[in-house]
Each structure stands twice: as C-alpha cells, then as structure tokens.
N, C-alpha and C. Protein backbone atom coordinates (compact mmCIF):
# COMPACT_ATOMS: atom_id res chain seq x y z
N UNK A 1 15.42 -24.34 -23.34
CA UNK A 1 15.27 -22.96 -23.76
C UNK A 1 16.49 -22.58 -24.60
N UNK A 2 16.43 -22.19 -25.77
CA UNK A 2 17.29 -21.42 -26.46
C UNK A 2 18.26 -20.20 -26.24
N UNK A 3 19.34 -20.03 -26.89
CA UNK A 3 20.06 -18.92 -25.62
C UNK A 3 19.66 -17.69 -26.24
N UNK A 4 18.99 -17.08 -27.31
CA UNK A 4 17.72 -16.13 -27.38
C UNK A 4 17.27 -15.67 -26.54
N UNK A 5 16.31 -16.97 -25.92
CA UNK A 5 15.91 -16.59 -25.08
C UNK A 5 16.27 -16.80 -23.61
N UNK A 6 16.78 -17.47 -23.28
CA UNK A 6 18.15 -17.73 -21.95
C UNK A 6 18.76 -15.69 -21.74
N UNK A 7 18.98 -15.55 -23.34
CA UNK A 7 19.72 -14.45 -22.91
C UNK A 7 18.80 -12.46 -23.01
N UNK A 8 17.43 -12.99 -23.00
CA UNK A 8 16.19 -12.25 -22.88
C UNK A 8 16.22 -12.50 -21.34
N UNK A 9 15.98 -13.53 -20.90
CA UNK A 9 15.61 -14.04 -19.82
C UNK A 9 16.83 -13.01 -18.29
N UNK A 10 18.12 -13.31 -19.25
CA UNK A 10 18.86 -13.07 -18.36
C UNK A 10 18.93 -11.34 -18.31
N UNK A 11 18.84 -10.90 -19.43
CA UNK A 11 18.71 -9.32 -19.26
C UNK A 11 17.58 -8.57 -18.18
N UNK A 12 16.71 -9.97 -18.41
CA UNK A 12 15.37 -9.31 -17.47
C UNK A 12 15.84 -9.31 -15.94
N UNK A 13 16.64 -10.30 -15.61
CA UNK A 13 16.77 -10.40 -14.27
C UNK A 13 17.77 -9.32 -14.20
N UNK A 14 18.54 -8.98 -14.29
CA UNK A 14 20.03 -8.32 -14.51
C UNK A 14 19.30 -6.68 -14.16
N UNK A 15 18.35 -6.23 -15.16
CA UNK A 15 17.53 -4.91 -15.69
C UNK A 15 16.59 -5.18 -14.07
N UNK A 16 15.82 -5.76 -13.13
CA UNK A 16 14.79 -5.43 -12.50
C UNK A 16 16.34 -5.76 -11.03
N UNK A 17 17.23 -6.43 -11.31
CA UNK A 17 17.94 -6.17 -9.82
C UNK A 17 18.75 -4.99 -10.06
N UNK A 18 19.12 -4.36 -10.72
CA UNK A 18 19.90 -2.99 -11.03
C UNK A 18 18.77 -2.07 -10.84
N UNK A 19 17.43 -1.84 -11.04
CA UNK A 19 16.47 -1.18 -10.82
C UNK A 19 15.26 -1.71 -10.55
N UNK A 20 15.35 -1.79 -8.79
CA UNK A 20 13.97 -3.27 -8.09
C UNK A 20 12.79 -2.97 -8.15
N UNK A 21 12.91 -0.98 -8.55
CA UNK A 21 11.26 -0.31 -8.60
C UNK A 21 11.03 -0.74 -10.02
N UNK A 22 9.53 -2.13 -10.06
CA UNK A 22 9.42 -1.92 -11.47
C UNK A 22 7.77 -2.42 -11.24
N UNK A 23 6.84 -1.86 -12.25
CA UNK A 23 5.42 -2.13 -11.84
C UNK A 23 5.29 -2.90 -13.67
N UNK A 24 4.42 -3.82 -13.15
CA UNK A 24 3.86 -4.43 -14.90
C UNK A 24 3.16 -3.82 -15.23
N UNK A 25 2.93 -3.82 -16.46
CA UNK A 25 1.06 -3.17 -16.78
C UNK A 25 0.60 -3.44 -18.37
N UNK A 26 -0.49 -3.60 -18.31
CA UNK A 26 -1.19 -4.18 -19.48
C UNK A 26 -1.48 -3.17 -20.29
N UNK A 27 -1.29 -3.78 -21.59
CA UNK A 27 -1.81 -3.16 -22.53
C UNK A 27 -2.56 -4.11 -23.77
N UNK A 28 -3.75 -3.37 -23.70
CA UNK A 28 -4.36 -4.03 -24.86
C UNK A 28 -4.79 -3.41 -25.84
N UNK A 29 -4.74 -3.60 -27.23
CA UNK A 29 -5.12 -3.20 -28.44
C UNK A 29 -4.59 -1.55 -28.62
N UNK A 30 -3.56 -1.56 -28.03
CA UNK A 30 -2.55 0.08 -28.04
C UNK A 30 -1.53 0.00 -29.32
N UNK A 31 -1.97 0.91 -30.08
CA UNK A 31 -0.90 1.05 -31.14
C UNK A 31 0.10 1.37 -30.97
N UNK A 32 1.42 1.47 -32.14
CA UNK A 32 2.92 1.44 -31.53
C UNK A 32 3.42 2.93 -31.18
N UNK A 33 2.37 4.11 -32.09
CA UNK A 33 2.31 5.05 -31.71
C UNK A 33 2.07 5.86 -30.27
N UNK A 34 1.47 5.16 -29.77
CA UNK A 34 0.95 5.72 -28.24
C UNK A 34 2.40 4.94 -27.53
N UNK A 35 2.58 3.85 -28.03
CA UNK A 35 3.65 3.34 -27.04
C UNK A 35 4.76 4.55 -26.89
N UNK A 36 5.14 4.58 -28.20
CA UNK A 36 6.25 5.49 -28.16
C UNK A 36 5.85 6.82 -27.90
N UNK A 37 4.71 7.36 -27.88
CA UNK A 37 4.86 8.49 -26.73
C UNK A 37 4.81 7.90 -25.58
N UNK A 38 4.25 6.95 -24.72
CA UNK A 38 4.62 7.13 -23.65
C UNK A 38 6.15 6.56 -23.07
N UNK A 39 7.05 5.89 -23.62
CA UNK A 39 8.33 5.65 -23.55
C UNK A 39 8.81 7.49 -23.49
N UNK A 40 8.41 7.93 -24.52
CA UNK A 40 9.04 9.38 -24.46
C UNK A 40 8.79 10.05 -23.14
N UNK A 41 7.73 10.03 -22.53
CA UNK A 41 7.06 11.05 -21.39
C UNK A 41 7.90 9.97 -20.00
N UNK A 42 7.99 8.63 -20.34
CA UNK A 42 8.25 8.13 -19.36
C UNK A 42 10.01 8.61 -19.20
N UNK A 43 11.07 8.55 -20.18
CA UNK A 43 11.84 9.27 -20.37
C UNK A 43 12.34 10.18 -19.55
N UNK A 44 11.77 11.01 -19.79
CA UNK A 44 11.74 12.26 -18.84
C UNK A 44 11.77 12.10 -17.54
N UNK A 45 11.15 11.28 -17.29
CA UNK A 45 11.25 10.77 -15.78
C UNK A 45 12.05 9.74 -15.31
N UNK A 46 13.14 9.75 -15.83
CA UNK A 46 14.25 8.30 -15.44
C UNK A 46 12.91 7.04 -15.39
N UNK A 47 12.41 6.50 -16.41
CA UNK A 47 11.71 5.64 -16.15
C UNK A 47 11.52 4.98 -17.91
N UNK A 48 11.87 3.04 -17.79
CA UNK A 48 12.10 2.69 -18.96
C UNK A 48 10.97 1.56 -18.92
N UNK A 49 10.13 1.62 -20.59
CA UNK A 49 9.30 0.31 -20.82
C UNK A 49 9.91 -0.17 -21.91
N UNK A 50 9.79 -1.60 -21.05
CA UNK A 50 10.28 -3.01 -21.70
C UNK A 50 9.09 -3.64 -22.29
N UNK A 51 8.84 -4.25 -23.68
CA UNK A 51 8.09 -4.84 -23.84
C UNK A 51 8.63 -6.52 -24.11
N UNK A 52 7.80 -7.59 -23.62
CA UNK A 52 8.55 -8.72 -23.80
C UNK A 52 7.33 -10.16 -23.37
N UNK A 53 7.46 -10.88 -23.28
CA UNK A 53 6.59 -12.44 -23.41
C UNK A 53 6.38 -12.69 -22.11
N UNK A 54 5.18 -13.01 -21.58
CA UNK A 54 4.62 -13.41 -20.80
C UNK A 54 5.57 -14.65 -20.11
N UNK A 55 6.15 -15.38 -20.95
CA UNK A 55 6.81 -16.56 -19.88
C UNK A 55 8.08 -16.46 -20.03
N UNK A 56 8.05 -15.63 -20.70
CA UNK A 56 9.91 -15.11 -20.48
C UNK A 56 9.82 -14.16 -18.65
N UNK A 57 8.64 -13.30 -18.60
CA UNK A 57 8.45 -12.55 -17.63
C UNK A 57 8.98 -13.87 -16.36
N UNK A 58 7.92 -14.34 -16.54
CA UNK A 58 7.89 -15.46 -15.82
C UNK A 58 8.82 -16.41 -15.30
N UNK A 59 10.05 -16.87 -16.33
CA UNK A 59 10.94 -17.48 -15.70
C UNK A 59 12.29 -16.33 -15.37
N UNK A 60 12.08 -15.21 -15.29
CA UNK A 60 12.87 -13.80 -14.82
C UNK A 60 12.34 -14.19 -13.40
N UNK A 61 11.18 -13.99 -12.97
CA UNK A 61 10.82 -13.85 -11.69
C UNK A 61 10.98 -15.57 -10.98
N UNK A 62 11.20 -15.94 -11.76
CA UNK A 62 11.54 -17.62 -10.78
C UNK A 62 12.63 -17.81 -10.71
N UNK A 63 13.64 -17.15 -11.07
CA UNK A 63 15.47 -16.59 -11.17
C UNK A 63 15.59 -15.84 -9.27
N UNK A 64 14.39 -14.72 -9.73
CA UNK A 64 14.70 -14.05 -8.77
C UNK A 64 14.03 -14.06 -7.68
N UNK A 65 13.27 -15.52 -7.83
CA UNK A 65 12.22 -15.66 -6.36
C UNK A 65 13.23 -16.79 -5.69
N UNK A 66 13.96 -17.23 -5.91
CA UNK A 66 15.18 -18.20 -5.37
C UNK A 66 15.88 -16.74 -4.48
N UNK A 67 16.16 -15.94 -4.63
CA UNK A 67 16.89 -14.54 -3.70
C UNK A 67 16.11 -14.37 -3.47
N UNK A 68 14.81 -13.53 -3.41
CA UNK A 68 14.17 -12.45 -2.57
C UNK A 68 12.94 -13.45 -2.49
N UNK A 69 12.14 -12.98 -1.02
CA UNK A 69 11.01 -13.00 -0.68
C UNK A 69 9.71 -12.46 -1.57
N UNK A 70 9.70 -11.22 -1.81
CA UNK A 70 9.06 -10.33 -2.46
C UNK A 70 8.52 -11.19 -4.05
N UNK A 71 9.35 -11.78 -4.29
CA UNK A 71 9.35 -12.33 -6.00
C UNK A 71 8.83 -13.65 -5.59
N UNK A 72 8.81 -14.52 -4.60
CA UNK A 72 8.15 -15.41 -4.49
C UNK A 72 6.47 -15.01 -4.29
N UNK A 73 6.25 -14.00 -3.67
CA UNK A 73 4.82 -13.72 -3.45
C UNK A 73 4.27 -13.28 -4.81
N UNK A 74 4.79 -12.84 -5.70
CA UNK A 74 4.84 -12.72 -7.05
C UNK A 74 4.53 -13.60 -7.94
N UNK A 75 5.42 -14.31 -7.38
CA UNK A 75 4.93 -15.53 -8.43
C UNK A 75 4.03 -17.02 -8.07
N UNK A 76 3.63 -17.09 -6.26
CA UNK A 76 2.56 -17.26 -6.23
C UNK A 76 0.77 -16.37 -6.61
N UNK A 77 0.79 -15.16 -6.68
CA UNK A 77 -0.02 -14.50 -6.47
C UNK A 77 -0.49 -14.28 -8.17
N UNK A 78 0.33 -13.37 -8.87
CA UNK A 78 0.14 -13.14 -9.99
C UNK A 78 0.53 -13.78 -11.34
N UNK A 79 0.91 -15.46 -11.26
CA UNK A 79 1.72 -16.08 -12.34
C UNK A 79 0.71 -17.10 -12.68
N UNK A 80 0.62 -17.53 -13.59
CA UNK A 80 0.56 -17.02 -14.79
C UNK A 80 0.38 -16.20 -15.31
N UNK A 81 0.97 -14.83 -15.90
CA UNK A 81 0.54 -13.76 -16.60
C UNK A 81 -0.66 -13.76 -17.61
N UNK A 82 -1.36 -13.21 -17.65
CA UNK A 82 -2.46 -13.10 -19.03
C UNK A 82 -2.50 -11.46 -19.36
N UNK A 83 -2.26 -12.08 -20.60
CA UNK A 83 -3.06 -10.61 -21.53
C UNK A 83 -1.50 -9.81 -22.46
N UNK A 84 -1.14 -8.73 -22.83
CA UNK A 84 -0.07 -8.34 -23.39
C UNK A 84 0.68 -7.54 -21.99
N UNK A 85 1.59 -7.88 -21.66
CA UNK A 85 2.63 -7.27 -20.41
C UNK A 85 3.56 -6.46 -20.76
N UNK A 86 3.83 -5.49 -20.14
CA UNK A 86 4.74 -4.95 -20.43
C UNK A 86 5.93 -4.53 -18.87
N UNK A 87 7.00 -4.30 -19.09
CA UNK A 87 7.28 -3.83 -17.71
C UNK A 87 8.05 -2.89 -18.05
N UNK A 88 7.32 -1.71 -16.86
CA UNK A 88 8.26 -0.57 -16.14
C UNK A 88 8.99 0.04 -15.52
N UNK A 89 10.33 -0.09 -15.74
CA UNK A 89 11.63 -0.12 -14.76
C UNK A 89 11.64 1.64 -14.11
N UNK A 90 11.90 1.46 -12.94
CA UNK A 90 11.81 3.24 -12.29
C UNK A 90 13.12 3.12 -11.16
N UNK A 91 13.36 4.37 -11.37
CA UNK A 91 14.78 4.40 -9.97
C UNK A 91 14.27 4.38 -9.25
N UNK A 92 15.28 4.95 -8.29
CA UNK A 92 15.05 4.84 -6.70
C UNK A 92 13.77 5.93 -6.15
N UNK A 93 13.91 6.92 -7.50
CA UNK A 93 12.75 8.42 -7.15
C UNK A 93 11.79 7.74 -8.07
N UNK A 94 10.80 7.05 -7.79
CA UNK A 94 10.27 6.47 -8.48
C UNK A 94 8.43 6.53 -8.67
N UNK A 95 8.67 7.72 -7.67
CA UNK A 95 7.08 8.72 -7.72
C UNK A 95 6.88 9.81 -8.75
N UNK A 96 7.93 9.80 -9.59
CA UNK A 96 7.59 10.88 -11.22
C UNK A 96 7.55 9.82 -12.47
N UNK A 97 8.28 8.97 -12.72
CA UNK A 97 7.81 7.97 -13.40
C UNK A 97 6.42 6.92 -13.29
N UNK A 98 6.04 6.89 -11.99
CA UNK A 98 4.97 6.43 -12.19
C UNK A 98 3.70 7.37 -12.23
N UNK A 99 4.00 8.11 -11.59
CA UNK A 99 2.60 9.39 -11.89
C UNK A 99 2.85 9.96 -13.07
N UNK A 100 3.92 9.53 -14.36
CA UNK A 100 3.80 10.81 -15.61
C UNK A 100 2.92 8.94 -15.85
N UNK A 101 3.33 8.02 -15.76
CA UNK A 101 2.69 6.56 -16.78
C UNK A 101 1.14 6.98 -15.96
N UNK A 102 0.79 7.04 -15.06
CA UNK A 102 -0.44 7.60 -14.46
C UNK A 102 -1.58 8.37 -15.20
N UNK A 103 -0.84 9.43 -15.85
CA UNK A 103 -1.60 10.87 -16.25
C UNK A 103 -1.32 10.28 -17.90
N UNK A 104 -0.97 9.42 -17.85
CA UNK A 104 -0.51 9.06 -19.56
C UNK A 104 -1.92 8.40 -19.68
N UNK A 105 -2.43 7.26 -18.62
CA UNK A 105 -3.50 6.40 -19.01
C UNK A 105 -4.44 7.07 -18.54
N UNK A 106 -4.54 8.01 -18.32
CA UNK A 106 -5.68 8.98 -18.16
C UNK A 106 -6.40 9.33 -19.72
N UNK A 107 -5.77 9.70 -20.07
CA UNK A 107 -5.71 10.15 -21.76
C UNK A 107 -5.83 8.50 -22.44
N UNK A 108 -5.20 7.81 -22.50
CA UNK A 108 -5.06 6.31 -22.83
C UNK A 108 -5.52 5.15 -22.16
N UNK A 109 -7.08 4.63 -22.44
CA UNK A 109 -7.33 4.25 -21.37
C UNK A 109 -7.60 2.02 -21.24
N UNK A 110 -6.22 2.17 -22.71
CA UNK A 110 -5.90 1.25 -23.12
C UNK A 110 -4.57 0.43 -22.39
N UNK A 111 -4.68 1.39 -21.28
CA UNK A 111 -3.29 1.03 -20.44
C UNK A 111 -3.65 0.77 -18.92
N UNK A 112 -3.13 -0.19 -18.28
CA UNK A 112 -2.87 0.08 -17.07
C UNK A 112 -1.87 -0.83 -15.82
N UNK A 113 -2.46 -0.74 -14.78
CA UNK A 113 -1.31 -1.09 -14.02
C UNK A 113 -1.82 -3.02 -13.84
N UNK A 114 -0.92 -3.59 -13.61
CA UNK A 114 -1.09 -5.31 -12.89
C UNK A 114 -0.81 -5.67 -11.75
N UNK A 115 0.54 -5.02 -10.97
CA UNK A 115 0.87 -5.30 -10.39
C UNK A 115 2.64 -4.83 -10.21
N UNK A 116 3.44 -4.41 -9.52
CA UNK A 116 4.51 -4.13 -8.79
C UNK A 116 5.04 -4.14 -7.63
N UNK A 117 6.86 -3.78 -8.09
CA UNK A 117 7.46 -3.81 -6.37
C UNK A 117 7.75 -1.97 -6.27
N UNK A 118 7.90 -1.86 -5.38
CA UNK A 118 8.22 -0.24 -5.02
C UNK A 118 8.78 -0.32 -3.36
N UNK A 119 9.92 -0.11 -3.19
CA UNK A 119 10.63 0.06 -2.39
C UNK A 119 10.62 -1.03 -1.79
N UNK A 120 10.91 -2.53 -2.02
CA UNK A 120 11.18 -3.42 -1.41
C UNK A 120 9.57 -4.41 -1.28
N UNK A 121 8.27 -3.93 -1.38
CA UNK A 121 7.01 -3.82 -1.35
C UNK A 121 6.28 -4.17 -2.29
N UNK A 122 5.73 -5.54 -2.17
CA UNK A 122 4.74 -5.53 -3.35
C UNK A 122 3.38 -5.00 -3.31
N UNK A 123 3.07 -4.48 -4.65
CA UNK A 123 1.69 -3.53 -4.84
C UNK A 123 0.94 -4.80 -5.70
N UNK A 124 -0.94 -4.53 -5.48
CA UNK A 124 -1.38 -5.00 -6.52
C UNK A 124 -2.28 -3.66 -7.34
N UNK A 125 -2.69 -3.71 -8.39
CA UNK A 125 -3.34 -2.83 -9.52
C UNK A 125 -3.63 -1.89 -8.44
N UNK A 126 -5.08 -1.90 -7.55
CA UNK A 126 -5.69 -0.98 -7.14
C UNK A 126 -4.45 -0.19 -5.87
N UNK A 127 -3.98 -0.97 -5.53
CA UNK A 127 -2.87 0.22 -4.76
C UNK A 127 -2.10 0.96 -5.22
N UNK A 128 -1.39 0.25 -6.79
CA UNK A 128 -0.59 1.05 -7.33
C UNK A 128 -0.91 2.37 -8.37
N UNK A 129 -2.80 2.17 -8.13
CA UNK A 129 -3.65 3.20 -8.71
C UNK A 129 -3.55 4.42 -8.12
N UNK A 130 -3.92 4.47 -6.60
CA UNK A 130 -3.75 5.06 -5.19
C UNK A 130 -2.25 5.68 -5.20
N UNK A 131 -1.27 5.02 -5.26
CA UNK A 131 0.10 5.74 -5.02
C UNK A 131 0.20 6.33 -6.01
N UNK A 132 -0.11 6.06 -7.44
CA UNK A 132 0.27 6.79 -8.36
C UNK A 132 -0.70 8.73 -8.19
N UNK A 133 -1.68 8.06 -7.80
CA UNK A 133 -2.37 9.41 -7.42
C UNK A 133 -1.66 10.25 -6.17
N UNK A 134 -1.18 10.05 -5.11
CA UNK A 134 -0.14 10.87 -4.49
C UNK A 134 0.18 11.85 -5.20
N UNK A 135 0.62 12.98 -4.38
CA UNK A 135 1.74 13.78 -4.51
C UNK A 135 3.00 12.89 -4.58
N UNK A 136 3.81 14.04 -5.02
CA UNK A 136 5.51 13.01 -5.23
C UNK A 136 6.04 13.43 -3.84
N UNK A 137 6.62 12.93 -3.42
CA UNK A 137 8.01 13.02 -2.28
C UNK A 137 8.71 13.89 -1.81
N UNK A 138 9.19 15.28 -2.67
CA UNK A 138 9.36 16.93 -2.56
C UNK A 138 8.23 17.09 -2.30
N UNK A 139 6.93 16.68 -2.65
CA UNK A 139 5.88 17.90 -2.62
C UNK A 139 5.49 17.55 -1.65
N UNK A 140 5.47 16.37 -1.15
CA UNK A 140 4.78 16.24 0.65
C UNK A 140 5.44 17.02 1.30
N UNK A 141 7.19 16.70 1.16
CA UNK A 141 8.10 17.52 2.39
C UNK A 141 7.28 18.92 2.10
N UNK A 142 7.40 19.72 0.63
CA UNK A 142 7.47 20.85 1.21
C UNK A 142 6.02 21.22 1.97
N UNK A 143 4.90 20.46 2.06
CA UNK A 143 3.45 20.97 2.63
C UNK A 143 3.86 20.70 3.88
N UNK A 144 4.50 19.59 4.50
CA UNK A 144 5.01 19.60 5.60
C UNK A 144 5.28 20.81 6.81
N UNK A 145 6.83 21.11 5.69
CA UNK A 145 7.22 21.95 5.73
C UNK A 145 6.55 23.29 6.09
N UNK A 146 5.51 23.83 5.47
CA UNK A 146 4.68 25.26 5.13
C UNK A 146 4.05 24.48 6.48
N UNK A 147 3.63 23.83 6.63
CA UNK A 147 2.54 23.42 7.59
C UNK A 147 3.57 23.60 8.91
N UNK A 148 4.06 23.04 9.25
CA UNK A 148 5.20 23.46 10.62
C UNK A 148 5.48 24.47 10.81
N UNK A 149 6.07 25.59 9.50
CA UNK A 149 6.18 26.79 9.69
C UNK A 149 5.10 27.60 9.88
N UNK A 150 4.30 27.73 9.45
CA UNK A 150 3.04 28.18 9.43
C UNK A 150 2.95 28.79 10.66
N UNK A 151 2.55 28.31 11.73
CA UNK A 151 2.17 29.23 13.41
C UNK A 151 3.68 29.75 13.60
N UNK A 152 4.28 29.84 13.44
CA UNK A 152 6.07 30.61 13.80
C UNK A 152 5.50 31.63 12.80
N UNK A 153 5.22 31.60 11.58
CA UNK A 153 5.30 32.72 10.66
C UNK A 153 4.25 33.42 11.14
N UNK A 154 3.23 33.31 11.51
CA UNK A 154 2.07 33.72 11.96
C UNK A 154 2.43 34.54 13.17
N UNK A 155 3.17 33.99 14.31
CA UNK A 155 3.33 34.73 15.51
C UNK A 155 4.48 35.50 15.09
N UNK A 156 5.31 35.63 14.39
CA UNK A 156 6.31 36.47 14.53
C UNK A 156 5.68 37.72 13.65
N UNK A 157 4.53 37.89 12.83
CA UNK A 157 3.96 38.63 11.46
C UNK A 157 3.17 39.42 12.56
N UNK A 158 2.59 38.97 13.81
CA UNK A 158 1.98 39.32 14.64
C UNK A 158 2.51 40.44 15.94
N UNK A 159 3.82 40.06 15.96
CA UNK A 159 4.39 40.79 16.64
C UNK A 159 4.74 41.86 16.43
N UNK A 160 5.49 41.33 14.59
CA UNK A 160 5.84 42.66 13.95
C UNK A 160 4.88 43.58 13.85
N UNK A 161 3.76 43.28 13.67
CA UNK A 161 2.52 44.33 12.84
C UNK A 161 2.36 45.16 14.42
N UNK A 162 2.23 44.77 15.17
CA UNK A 162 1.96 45.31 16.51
C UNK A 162 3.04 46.17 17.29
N UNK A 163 4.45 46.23 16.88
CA UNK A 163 5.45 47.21 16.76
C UNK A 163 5.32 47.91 15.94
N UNK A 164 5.32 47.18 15.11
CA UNK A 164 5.06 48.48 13.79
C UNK A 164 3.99 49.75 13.91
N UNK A 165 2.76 49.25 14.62
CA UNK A 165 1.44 49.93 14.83
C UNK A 165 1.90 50.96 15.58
N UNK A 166 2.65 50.54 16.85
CA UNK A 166 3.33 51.21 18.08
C UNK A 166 4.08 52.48 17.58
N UNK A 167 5.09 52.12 16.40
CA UNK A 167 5.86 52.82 15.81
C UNK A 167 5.02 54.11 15.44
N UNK A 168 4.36 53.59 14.77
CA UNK A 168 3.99 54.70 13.94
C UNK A 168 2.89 55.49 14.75
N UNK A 169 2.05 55.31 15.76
CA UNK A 169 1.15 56.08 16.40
C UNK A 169 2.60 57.20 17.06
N UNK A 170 3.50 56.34 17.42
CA UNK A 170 4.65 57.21 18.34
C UNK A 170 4.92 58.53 17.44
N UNK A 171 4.85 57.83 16.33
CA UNK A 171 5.68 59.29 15.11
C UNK A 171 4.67 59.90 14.72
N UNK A 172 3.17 59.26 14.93
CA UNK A 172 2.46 60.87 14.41
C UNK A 172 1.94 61.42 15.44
N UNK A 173 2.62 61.04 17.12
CA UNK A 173 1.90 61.83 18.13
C UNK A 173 3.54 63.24 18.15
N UNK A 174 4.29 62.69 17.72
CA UNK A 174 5.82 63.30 17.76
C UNK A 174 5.42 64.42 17.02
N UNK A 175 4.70 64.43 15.77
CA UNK A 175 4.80 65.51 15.17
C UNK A 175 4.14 66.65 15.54
C-alpha cells in the first residue's frame, strides 16, 4: 500500500477512535449538491461526513478490530463493503446528528444508513432506522420528568383550589 493511502488509512483510524460514535451509510446516485447540504445540516449538530473507498474503510476497521471487540463483529458481519460508503463521525451527544442525517433522508431518499457503533454498540440499518426515530436524550429526561411531577402538581393544585374556595365563601359570608 502506498503512503497515500497508508496515510488515508491512518486518519481513518485516528478520526473513528477520537470519535467511536460513527454510523456508515450509502449513497447512491446523490449529487455533490445534496452532499453538501447535508454536511451543512450535519454541522450543526457536531456531526462530520467523510467520504472515502470501500477498502480503505476496510483496512481502518482491521487496524481497529486487533483493539476492540465491537470492530471485529464488524468486520465479520458487514465486510466486504458494497456500493458508495460514506462515514459519519458523531460525539458523544450523538442523538442530534443522527436524527438531523435522519430527517435529511427523508427528503433524500438517495441516502441511507448500513450499519454503526453508538455507545460502545453495534447497530445494523434497521435499528439504526429505529434510534434515529427516537426522541433525543433531553427530551426523554424532560417527559420523564413532567411525568413524575405530574401527580405532586396535581395534588398540591388540588389543595390549593380547595383553600382558596374556603377563602373566599369565608369573605363573602363576612360581608
């Protein structure tokens, strides 16, 4: 291998262990225009697409299936790559970058998912369809949240209204 590509190779490994949330996804017959909006929207969401060669992908993940478990199931399961790949690097909050690439191939339906890791976890297509449809991570806590509070707010709204009622029959029997 050429150090071109030795040093493609090595950025890839370097780029997915500095940021381990990363999902592949295909694209076929997508012009460069749509790409670059969705790089832009992905943007916004701390979330970066790499575009790059199928066996460059490939000897990245046989780098990094020698360390982790996760990358060996990887590269029994889904290797040989087919078709045009791309990969999506996401932080650690990594439920707004994949639901804006989500709502992107909604509109674009020249895109989609292959396969990823997400929190230590490998996904295949149809799960990472499913999570991307989730709510994000604030928005569970806060339903949670409303949901726990909910009977406290209820009994204390209850109490009040029923003093209050008290109150005021008191002040118009006073007058």
């Amino acid at each position: 291998m050429n150090k071109a590509k030795q040093s493609v190779v090595d950025t890839l490994v370097s780029k997915i262990t500095k940021e381990p949330n990363f999902v592949l996804i295909k694209f076929e017959k997508t012009n460069h225009k749509t790409l670059e909006a969705l790089r832009r929207e992905l943007q916004k969401n701390n979330a970066a697409l790499l575009v790059t060669k199928n066996t460059l992908l490939e000897k990245a993940f046989n780098k990094l299936s020698q360390v982790k478990k996760e990358y060996r199931e990887i590269k029994t399961k889904h290797t040989p790559l087919r078709g045009v790949s791309a990969i999506l690097t996401l932080n650690t909050d990594w439920s707004a970058g994949l639901k804006s690439f989500h709502t992107f191939t909604d509109k674009e339906k020249s895109l989609g998912f292959k396969f990823g890791i997400l929190d230590n976890t490998p996904y295949d297509a149809t799960n990472l369809q499913k999570i991307a449809m989730l709510p994000a991570k604030n928005e569970l806590v806060g339903k949670l949240l409303g949901v726990l509070k909910g009977p406290t707010a209820s009994t204390v709204y209850a109490m009040k209204f029923n003093m209050q009622k008290l109150v005021y029959i008191l002040s118009q029997k006073a007058r």
